[in-house]
PDB file of N, CA and C in Angstrom:
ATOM      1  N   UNK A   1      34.181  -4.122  14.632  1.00  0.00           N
ATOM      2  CA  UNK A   1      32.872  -4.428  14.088  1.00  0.00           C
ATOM      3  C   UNK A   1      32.011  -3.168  14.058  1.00  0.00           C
ATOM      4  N   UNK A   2      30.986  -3.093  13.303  1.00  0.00           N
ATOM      5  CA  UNK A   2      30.071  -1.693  12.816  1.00  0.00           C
ATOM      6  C   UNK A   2      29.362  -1.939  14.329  1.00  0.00           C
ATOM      7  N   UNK A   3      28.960  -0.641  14.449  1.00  0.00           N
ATOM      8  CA  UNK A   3      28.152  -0.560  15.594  1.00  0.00           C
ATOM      9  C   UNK A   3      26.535  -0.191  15.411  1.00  0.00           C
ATOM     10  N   UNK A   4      26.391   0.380  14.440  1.00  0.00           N
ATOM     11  CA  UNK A   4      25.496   1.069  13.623  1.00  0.00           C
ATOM     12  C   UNK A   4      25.681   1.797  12.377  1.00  0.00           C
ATOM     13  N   UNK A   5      24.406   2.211  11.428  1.00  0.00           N
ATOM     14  CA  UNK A   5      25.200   3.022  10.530  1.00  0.00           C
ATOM     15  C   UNK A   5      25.014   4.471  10.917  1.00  0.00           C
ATOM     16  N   UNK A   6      26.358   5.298  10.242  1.00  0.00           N
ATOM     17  CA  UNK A   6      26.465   6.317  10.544  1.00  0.00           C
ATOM     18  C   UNK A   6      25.829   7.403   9.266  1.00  0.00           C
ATOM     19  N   UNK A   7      25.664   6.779   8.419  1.00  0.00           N
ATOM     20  CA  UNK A   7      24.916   7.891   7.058  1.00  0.00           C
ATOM     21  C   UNK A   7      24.694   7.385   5.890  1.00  0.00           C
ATOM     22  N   UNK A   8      23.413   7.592   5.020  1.00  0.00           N
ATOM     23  CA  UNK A   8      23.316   7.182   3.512  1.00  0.00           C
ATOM     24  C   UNK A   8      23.482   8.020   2.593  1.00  0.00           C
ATOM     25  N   UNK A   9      24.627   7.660   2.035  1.00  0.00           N
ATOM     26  CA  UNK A   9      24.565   8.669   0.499  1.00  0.00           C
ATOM     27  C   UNK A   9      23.802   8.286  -0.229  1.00  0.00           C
ATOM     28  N   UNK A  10      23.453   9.587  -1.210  1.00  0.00           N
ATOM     29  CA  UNK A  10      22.591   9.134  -2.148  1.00  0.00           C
ATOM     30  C   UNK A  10      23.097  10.398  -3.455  1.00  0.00           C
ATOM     31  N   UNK A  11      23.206   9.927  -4.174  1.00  0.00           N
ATOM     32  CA  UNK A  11      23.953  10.611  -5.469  1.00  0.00           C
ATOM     33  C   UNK A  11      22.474  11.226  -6.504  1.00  0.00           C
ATOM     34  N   UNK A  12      22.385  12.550  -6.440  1.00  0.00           N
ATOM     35  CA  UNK A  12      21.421  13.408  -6.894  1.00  0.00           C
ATOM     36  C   UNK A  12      22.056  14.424  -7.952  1.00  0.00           C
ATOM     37  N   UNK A  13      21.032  14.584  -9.005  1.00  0.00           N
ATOM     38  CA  UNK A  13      20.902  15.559  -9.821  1.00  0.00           C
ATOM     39  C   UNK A  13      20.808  17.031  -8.727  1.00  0.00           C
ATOM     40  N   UNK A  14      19.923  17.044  -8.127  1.00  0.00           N
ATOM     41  CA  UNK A  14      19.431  18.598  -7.349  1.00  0.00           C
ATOM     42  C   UNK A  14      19.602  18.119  -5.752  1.00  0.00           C
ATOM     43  N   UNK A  15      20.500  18.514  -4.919  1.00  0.00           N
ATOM     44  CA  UNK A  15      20.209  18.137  -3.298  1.00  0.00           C
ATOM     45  C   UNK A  15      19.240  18.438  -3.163  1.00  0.00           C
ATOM     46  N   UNK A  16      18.912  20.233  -3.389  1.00  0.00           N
ATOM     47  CA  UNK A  16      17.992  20.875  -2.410  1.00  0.00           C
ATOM     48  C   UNK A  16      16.350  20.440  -3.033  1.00  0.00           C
ATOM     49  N   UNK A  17      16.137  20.332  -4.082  1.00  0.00           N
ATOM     50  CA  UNK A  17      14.717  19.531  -4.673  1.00  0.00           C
ATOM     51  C   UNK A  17      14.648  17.609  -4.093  1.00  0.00           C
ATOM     52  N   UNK A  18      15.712  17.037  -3.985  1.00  0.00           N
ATOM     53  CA  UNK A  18      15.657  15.835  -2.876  1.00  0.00           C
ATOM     54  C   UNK A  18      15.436  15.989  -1.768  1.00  0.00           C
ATOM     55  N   UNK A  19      15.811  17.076  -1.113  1.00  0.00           N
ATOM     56  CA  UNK A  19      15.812  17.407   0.727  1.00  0.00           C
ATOM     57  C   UNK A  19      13.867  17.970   0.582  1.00  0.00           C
ATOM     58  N   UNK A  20      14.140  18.535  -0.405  1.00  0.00           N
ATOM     59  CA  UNK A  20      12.524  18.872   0.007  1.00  0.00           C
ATOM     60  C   UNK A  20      11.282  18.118  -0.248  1.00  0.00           C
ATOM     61  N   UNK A  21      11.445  17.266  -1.092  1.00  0.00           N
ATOM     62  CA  UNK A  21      10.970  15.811  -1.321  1.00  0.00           C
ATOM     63  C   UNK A  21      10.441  15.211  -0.077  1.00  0.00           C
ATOM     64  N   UNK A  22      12.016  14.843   0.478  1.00  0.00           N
ATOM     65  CA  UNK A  22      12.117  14.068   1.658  1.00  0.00           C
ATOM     66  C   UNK A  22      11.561  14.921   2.687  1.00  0.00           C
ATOM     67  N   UNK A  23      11.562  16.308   3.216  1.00  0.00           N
ATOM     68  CA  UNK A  23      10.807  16.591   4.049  1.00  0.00           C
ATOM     69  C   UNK A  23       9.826  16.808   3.993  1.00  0.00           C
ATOM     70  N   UNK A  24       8.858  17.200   2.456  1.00  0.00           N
ATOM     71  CA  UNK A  24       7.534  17.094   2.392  1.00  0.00           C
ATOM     72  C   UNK A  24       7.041  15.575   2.182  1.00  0.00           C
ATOM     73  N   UNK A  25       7.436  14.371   2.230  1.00  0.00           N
ATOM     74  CA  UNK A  25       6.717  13.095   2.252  1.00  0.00           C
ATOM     75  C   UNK A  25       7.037  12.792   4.247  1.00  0.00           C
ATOM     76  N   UNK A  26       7.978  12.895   4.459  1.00  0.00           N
ATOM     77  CA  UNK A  26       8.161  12.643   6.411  1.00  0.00           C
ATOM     78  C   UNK A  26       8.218  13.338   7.379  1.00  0.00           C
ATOM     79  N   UNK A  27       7.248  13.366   8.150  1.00  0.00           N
ATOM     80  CA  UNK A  27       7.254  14.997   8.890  1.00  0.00           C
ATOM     81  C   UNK A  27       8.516  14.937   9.844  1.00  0.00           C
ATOM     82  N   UNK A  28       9.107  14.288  10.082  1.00  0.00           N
ATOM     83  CA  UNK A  28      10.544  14.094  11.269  1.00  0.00           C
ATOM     84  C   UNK A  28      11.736  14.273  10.103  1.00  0.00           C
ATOM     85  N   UNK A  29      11.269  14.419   8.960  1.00  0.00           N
ATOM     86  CA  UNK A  29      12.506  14.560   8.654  1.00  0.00           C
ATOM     87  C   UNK A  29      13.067  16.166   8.074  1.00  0.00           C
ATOM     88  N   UNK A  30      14.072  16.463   8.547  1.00  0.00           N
ATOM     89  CA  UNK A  30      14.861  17.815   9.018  1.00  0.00           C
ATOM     90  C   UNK A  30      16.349  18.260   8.228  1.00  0.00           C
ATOM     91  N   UNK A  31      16.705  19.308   7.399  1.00  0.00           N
ATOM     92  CA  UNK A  31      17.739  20.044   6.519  1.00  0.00           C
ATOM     93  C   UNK A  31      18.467  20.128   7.554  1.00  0.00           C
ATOM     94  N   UNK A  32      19.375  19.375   8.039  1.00  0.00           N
ATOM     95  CA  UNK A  32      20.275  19.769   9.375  1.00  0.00           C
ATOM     96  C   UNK A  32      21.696  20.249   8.799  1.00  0.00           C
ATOM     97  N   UNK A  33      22.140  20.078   7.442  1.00  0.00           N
ATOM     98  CA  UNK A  33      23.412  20.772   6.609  1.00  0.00           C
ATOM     99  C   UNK A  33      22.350  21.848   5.284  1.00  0.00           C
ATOM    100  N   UNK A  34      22.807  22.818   5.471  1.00  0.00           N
ATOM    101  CA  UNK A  34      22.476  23.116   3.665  1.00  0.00           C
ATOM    102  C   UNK A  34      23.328  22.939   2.915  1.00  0.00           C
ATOM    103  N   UNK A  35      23.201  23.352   1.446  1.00  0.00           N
ATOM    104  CA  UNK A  35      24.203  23.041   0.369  1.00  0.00           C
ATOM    105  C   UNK A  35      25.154  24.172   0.029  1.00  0.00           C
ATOM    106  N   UNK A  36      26.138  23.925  -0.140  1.00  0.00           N
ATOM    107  CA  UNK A  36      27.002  25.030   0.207  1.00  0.00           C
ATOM    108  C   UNK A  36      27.491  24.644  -1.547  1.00  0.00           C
ATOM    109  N   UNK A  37      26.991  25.695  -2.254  1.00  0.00           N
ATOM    110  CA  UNK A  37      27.591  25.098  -3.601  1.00  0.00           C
ATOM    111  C   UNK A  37      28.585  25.997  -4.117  1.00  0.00           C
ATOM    112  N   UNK A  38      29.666  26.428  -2.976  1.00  0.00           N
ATOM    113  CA  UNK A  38      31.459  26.799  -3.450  1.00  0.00           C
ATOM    114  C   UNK A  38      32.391  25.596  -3.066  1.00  0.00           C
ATOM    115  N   UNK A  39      31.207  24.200  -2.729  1.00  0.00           N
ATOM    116  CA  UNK A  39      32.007  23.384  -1.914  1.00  0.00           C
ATOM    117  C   UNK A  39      32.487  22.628  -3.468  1.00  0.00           C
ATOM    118  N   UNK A  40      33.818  21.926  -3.090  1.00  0.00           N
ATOM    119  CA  UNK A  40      33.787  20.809  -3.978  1.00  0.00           C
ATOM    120  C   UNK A  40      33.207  20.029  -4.294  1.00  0.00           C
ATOM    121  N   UNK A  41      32.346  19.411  -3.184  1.00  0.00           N
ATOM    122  CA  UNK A  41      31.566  18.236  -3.213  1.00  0.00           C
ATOM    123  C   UNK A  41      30.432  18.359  -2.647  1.00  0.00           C
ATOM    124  N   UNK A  42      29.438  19.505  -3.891  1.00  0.00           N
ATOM    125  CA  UNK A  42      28.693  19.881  -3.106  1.00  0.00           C
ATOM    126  C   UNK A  42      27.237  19.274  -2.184  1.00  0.00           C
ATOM    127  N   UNK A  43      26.739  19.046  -1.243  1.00  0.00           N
ATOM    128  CA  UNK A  43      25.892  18.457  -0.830  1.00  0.00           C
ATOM    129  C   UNK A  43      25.512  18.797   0.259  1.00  0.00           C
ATOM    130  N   UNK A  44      24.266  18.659   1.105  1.00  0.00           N
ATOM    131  CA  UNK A  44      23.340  18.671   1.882  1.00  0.00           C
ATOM    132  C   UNK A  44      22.743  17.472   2.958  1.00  0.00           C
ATOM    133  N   UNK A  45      22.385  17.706   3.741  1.00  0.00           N
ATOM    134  CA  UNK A  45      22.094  16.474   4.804  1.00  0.00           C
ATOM    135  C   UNK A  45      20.848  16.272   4.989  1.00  0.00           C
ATOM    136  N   UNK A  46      20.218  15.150   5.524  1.00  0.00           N
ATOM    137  CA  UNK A  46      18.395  15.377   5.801  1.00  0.00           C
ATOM    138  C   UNK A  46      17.910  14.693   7.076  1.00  0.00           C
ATOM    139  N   UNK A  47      18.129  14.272   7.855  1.00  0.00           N
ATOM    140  CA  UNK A  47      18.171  13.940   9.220  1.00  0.00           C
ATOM    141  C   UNK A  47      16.691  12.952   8.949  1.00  0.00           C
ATOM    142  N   UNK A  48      16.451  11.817   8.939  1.00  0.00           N
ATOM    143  CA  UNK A  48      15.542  11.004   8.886  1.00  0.00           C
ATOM    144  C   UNK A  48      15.656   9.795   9.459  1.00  0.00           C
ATOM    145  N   UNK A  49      14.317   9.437  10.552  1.00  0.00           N
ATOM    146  CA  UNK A  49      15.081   8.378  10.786  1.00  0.00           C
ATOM    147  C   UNK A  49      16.195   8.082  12.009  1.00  0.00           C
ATOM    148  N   UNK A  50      16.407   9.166  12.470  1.00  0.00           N
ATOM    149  CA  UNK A  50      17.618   8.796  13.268  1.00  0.00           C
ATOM    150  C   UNK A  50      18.785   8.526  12.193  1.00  0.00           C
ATOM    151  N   UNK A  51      18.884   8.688  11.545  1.00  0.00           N
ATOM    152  CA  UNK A  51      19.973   8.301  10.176  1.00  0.00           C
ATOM    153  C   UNK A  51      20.011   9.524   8.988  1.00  0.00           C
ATOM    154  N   UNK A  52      21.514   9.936   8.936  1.00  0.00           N
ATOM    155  CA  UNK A  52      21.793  11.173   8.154  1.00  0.00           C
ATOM    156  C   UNK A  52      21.764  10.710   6.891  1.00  0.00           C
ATOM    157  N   UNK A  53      21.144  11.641   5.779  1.00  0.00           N
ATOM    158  CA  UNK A  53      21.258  11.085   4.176  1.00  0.00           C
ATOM    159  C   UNK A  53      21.352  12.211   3.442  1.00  0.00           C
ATOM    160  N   UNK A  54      22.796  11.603   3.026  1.00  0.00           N
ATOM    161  CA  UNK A  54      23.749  12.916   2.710  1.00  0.00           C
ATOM    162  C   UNK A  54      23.583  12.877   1.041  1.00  0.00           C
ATOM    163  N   UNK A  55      22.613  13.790   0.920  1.00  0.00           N
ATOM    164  CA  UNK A  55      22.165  13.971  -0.928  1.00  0.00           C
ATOM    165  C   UNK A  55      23.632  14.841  -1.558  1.00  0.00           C
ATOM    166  N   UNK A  56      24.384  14.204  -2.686  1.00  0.00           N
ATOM    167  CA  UNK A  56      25.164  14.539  -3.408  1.00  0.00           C
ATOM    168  C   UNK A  56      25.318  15.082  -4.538  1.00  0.00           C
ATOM    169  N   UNK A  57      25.503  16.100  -5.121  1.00  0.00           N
ATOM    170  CA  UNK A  57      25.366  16.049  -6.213  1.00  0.00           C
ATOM    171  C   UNK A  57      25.951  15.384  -7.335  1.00  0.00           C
ATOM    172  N   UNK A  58      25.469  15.042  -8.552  1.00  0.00           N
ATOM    173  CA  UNK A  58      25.688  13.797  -9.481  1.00  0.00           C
ATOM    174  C   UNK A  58      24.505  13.385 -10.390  1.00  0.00           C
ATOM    175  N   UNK A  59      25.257  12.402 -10.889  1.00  0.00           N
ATOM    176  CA  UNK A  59      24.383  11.548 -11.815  1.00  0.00           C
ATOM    177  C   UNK A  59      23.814  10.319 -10.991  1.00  0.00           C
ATOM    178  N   UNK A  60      22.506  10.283 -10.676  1.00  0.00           N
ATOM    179  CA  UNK A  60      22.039   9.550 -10.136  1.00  0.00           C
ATOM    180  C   UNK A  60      22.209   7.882 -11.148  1.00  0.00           C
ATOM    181  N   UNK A  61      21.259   6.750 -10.302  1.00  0.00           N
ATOM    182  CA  UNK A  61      20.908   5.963 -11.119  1.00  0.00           C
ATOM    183  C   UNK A  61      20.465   5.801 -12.208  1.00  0.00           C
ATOM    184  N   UNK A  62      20.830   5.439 -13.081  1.00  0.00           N
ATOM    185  CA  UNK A  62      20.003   5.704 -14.699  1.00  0.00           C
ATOM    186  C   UNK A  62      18.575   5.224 -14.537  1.00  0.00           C
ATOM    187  N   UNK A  63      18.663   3.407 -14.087  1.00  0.00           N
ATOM    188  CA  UNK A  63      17.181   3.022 -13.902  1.00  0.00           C
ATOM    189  C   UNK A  63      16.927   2.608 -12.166  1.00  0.00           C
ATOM    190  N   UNK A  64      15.934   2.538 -12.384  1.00  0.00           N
ATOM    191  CA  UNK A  64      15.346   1.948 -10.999  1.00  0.00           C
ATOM    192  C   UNK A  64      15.839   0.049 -10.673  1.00  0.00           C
ATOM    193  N   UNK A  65      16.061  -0.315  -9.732  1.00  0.00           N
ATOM    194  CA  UNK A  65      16.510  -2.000  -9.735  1.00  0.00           C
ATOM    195  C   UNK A  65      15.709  -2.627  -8.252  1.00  0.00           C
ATOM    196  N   UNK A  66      16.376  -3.599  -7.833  1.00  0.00           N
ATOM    197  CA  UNK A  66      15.623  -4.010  -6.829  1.00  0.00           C
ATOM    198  C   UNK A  66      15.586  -3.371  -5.562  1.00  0.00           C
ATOM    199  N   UNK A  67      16.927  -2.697  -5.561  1.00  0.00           N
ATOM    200  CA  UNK A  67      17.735  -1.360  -4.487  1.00  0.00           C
ATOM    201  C   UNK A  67      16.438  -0.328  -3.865  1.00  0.00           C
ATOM    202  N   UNK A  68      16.538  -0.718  -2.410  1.00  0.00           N
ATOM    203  CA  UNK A  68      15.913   0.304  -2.045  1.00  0.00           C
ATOM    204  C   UNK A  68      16.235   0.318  -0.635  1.00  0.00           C
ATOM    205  N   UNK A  69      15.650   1.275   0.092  1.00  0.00           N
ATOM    206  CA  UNK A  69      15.868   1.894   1.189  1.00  0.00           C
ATOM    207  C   UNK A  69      14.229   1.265   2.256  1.00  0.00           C
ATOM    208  N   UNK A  70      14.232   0.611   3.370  1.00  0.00           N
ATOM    209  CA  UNK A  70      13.084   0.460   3.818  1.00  0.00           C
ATOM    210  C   UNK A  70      12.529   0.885   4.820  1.00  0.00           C
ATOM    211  N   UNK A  71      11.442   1.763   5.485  1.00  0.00           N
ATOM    212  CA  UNK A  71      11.353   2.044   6.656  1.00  0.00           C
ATOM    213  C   UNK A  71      10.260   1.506   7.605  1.00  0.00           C
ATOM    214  N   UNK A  72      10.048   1.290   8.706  1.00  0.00           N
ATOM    215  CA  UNK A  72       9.153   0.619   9.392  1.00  0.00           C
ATOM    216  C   UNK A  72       8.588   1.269   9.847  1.00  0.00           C
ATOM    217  N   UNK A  73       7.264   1.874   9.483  1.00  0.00           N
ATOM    218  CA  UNK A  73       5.991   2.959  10.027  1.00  0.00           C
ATOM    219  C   UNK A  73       4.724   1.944  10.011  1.00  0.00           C
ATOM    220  N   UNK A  74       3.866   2.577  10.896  1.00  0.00           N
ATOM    221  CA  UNK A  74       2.608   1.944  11.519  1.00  0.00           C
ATOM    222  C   UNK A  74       1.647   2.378   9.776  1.00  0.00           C
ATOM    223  N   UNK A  75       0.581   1.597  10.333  1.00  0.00           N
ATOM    224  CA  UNK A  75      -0.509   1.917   8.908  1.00  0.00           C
ATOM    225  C   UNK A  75      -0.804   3.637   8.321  1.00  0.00           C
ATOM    226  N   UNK A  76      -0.512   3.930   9.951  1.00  0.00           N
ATOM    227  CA  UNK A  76      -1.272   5.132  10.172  1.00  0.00           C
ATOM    228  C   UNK A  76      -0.379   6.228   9.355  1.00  0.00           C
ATOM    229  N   UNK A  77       0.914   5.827   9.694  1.00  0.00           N
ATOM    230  CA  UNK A  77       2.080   6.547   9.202  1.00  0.00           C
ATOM    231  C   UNK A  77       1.993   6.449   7.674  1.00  0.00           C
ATOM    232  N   UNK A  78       1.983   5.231   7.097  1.00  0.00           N
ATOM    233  CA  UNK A  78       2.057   5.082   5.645  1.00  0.00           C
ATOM    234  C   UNK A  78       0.844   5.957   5.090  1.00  0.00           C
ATOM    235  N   UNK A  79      -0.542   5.609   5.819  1.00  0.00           N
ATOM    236  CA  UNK A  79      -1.272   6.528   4.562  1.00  0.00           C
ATOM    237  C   UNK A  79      -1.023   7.524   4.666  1.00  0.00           C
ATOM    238  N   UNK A  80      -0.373   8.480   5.798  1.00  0.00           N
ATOM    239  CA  UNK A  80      -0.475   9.932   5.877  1.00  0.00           C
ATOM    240  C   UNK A  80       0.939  10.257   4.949  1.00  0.00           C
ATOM    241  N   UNK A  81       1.909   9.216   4.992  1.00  0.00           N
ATOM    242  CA  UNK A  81       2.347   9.548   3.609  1.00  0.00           C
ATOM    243  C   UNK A  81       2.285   9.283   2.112  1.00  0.00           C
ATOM    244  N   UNK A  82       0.943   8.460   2.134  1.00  0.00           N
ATOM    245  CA  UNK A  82       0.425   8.626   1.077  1.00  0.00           C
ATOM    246  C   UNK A  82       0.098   9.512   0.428  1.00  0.00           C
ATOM    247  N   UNK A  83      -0.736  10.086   1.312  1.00  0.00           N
ATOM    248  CA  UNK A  83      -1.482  11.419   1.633  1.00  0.00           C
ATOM    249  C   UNK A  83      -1.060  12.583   0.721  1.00  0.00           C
ATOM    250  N   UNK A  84       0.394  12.823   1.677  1.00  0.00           N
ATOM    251  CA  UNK A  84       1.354  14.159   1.419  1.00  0.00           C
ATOM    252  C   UNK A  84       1.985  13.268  -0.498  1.00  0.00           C
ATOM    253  N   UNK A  85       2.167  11.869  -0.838  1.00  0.00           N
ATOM    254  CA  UNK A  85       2.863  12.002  -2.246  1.00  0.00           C
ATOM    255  C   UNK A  85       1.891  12.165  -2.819  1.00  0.00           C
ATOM    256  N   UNK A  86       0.231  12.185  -2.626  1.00  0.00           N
ATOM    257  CA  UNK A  86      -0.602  12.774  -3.897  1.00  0.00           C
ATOM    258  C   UNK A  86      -0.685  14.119  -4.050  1.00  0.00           C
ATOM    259  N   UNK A  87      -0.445  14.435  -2.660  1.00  0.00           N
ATOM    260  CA  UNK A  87      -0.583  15.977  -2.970  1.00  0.00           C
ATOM    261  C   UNK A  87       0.563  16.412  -3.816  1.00  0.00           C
ATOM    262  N   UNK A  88       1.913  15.742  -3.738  1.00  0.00           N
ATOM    263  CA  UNK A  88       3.092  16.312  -4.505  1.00  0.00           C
ATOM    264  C   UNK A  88       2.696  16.027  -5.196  1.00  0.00           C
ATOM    265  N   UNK A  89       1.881  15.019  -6.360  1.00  0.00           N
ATOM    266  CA  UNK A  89       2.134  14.439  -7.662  1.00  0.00           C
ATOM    267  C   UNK A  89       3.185  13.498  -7.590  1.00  0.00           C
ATOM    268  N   UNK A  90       3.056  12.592  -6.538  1.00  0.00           N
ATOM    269  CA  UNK A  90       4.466  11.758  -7.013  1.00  0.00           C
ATOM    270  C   UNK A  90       3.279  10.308  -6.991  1.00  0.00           C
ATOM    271  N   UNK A  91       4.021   9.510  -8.456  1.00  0.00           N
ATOM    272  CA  UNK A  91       3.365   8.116  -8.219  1.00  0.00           C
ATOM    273  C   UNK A  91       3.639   7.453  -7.034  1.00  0.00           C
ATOM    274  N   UNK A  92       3.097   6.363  -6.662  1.00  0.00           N
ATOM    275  CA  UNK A  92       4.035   5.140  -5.483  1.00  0.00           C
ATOM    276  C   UNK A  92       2.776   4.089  -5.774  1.00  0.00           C
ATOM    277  N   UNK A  93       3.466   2.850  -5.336  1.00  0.00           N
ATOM    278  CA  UNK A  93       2.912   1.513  -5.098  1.00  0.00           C
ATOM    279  C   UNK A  93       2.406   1.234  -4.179  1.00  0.00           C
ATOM    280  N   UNK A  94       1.372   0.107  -3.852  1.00  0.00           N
ATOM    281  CA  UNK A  94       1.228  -0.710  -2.914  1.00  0.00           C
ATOM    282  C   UNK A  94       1.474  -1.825  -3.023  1.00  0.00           C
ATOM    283  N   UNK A  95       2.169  -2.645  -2.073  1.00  0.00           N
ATOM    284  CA  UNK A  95       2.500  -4.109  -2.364  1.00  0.00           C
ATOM    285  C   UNK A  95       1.852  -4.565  -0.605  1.00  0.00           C
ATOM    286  N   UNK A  96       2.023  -6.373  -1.318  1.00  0.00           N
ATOM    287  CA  UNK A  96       1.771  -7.081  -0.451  1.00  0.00           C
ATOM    288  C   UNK A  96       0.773  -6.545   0.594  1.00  0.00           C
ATOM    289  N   UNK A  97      -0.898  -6.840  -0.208  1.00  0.00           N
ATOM    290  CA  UNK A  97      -1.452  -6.590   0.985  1.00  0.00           C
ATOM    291  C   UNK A  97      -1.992  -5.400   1.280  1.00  0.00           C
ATOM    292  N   UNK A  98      -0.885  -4.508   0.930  1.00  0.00           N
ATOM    293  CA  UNK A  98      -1.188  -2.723   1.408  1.00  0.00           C
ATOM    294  C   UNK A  98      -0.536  -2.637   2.378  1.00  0.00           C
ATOM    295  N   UNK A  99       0.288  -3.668   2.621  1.00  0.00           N
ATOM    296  CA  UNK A  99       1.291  -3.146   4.350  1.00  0.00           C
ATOM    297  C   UNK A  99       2.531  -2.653   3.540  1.00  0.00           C
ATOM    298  N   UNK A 100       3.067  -2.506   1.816  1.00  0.00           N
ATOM    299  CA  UNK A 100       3.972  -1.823   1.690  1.00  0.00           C
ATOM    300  C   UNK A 100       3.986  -1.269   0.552  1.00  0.00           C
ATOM    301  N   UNK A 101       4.501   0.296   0.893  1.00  0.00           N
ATOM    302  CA  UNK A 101       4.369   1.588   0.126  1.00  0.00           C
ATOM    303  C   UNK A 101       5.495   1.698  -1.136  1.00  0.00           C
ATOM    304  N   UNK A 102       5.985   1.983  -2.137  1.00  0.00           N
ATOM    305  CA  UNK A 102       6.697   2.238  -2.448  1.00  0.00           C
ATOM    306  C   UNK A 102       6.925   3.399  -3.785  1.00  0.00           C
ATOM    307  N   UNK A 103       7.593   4.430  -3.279  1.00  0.00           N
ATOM    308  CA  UNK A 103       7.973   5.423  -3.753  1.00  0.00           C
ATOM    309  C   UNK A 103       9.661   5.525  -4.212  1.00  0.00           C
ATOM    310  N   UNK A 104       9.416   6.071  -5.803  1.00  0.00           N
ATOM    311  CA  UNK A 104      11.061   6.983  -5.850  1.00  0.00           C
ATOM    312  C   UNK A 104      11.315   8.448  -5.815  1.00  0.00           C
ATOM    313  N   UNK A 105      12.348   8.565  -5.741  1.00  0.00           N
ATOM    314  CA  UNK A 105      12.803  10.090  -5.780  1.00  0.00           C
ATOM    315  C   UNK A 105      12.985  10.259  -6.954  1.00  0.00           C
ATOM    316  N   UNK A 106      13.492  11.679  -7.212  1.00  0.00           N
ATOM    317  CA  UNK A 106      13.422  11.876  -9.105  1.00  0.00           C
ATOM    318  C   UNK A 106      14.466  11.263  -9.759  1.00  0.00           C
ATOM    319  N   UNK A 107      15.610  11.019  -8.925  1.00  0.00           N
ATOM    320  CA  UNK A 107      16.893  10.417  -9.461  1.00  0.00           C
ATOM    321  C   UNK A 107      16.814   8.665  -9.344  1.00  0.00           C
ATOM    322  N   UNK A 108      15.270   8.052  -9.136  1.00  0.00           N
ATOM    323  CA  UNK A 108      15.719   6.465  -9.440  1.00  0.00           C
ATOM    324  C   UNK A 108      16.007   5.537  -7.787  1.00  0.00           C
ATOM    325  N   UNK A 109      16.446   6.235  -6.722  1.00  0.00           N
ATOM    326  CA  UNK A 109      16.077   5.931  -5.642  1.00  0.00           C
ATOM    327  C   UNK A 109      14.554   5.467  -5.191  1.00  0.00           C
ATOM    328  N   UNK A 110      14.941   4.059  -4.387  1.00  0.00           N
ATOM    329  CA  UNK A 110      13.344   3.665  -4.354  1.00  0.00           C
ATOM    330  C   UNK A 110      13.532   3.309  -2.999  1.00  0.00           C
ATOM    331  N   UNK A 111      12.586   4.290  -2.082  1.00  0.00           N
ATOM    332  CA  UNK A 111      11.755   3.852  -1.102  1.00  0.00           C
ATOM    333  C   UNK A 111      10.833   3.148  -0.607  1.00  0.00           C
ATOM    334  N   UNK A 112      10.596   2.460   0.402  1.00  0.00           N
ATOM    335  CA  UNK A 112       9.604   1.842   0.909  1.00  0.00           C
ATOM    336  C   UNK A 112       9.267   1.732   2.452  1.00  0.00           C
ATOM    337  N   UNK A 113       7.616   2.026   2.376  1.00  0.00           N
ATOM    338  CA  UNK A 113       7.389   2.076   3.648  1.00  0.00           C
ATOM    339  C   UNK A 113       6.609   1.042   4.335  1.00  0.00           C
ATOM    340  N   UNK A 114       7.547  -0.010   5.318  1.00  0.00           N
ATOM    341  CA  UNK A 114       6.776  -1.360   5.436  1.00  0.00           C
ATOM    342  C   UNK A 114       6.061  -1.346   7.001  1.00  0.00           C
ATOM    343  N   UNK A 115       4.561  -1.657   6.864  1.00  0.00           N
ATOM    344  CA  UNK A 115       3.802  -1.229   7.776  1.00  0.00           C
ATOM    345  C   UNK A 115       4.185  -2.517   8.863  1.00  0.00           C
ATOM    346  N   UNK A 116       4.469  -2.189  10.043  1.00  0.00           N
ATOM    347  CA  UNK A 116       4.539  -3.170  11.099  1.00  0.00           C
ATOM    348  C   UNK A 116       3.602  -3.258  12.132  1.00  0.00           C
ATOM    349  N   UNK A 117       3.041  -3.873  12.178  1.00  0.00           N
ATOM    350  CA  UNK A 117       1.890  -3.551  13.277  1.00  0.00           C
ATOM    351  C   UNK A 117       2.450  -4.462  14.595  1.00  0.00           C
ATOM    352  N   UNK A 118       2.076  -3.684  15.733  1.00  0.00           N
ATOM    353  CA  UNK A 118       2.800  -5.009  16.766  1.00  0.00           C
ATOM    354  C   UNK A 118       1.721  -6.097  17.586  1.00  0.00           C
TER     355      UNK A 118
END
């Protein structure tokens, strides 16, 4: 039986413009592989989460679907990454309320950040 998961792929046009994405919207999140592009398969790691997300290079998703990735941050957490996607220029949502965020990456990956308060 799984014990946990051990990593998310995610199939990208650019690793290193995804890794930096991802570390300018989450401050914990960390380039712990670079991209080694003599590799065959070339790709990069991003340490988020406690959970590795191993950006690939490829043809991402064509469109966006119901598919997404969810994370559980306090209020406080979500606006401050609100914060950091206006400063990038990246759109995102609010749903339900305003307790959830949702952002994509350039390749069609959709994030969300669902506020838990305890």
């Amino acid at each position: 039986m799984p014990q946990m998961l051990s990593h998310i792929a995610l199939i990208v046009a650019d690793p290193l413009r995804t890794a930096h994405l991802l570390t300018g919207v989450f401050e914990d999140a960390r380039i712990t592989r670079e991209l080694d592009a003599e590799d065959s398969h070339p790709s990069m790691t991003v340490r988020l989460a406690g959970l590795d997300f191993e950006l690939i290079r490829g043809a991402g998703p064509a469109a966006r679907n119901g598919d997404h990735i969810a994370f559980q941050v306090s209020k406080a957490e979500q606006q401050a990454c609100a914060e950091r996607l206006t400063a990038l220029a990246l759109d995102f949502d609010m749903a339900r309320r305003d307790t959830a965020l949702y952002f994509s990456d350039y390749d069609n990956h959709v994030f969300e950040l669902d506020v838990v308060e305890a």
